[in-house]
Structures are given as structure tokens and as C-alpha cells.
N, C-alpha and C. Protein backbone atom coordinates (compact mmCIF):
# COMPACT_ATOMS: atom_id res chain seq x y z
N UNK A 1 33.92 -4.55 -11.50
CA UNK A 1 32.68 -4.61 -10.74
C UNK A 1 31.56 -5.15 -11.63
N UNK A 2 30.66 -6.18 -11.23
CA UNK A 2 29.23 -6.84 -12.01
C UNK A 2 28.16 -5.65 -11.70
N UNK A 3 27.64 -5.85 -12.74
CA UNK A 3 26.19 -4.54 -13.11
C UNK A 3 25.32 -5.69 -12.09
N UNK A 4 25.02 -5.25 -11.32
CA UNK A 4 23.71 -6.09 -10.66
C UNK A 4 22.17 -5.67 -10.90
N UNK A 5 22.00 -4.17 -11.37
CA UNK A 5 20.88 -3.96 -11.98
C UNK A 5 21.09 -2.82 -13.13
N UNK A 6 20.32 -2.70 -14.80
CA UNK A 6 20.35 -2.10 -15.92
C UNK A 6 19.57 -1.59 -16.16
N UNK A 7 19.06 -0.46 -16.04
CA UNK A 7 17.73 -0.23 -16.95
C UNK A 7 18.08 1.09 -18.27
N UNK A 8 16.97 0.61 -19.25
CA UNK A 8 17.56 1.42 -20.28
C UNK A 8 16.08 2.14 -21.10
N UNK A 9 16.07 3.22 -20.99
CA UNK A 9 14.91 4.23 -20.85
C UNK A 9 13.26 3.74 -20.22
N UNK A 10 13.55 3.43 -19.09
CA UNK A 10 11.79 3.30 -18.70
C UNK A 10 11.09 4.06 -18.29
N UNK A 11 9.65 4.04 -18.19
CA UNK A 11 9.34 5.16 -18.24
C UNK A 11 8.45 4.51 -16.84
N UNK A 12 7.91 5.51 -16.09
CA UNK A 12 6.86 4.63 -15.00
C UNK A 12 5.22 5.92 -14.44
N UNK A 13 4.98 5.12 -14.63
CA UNK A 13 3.65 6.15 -13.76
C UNK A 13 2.46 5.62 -12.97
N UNK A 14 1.85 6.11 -12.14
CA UNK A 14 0.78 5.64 -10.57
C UNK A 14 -0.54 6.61 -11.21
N UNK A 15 -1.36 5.98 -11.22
CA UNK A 15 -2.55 6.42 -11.09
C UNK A 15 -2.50 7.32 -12.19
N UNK A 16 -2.16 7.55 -13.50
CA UNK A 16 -2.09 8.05 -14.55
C UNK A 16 -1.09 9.23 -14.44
N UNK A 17 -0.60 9.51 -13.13
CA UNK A 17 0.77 10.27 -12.81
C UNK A 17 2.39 9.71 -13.50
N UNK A 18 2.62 10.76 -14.30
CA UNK A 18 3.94 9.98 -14.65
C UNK A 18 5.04 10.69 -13.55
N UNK A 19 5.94 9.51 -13.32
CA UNK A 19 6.72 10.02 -11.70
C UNK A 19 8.30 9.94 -13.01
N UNK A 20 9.05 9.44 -13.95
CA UNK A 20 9.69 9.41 -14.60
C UNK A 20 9.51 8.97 -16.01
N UNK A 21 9.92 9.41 -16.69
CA UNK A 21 10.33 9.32 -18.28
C UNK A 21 11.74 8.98 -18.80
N UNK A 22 12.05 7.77 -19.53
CA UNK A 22 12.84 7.47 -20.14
C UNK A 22 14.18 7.25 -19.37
N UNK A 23 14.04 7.03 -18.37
CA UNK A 23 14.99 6.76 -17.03
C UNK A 23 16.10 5.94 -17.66
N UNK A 24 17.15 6.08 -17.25
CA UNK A 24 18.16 4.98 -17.83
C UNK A 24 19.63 5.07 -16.44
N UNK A 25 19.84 4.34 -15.83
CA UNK A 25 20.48 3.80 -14.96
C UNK A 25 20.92 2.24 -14.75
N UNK A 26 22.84 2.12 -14.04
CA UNK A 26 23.51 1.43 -14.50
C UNK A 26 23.74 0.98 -12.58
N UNK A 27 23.44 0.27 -11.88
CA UNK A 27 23.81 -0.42 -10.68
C UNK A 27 24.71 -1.38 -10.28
N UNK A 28 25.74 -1.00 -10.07
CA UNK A 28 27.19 -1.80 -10.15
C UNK A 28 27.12 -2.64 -8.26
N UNK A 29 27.77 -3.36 -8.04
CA UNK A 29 28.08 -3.67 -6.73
C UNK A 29 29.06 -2.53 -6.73
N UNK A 30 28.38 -2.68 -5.26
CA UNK A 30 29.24 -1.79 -4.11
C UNK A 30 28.71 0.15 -4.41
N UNK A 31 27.77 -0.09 -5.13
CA UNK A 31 27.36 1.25 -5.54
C UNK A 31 26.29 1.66 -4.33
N UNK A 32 25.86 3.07 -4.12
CA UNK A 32 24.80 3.26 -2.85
C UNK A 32 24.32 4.04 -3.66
N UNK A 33 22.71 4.12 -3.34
CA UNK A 33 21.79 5.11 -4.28
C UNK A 33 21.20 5.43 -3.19
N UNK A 34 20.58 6.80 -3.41
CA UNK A 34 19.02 6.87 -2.25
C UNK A 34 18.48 7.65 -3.38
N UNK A 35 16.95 7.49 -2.67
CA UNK A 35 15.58 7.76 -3.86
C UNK A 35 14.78 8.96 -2.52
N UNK A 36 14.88 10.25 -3.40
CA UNK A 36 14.67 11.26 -2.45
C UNK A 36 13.31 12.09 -2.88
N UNK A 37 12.48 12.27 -1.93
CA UNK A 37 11.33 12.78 -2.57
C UNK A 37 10.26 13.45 -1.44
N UNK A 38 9.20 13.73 -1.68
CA UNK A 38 8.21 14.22 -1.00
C UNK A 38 7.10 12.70 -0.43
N UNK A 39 6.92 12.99 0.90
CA UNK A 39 5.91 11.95 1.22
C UNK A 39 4.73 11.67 0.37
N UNK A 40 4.61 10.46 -0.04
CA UNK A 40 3.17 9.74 -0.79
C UNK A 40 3.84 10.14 -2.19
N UNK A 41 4.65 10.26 -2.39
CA UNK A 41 5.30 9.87 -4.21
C UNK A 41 5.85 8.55 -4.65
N UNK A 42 6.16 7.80 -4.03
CA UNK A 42 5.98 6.54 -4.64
C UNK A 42 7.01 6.01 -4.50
N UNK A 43 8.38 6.48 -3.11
CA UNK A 43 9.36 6.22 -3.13
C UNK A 43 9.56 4.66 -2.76
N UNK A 44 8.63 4.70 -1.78
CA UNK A 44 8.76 3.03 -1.19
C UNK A 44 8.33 1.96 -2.36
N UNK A 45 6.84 2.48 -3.35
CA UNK A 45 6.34 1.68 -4.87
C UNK A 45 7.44 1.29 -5.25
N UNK A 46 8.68 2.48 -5.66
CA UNK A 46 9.43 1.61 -6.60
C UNK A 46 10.78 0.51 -5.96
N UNK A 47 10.47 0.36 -4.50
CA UNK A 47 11.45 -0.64 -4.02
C UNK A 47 10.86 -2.18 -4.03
């Protein structure tokens, strides 16, 4: 299977809110993720 997306520790934050730290994730085809959270956190930002 091809890695179609890599990331290797990022960190991200909104409005001086940090939403993750040092994140590191590997996105293969044919893989399914969902991004689960509370309304107005930034789920849709990071698509």
C-alpha cells in the first residue's frame, strides 16, 4: 500500500489554543480516519 499522507511530530494551534502537540501519523490508501470532537474545535480547520 502507498503512504498518501506523513506527518512527523506537528504541532498545531487556533487563536493561541493549542488543539495538538507533536502529532505524528502515517495515511496509507485504503485507510479510513474520522476526526472526532466537540462543536467549534477546529474539526472542519484541519480538513
Amino acid at each position: 500500500m502507498s503512504t498518501l499522507i506523513s506527518c512527523n511530530r506537528i504541532s498545531f494551534s487556533v487563536n493561541s489554543k493549542l488543539l495538538f502537540k507533536e502529532l505524528s501519523i502515517t495515511i496509507k490508501e485504503n485507510d479510513r480516519i474520522s476526526l472526532v470532537g466537540y462543536n467549534g474545535t477546529g474539526k472542519t480547520h484541519l480538513l
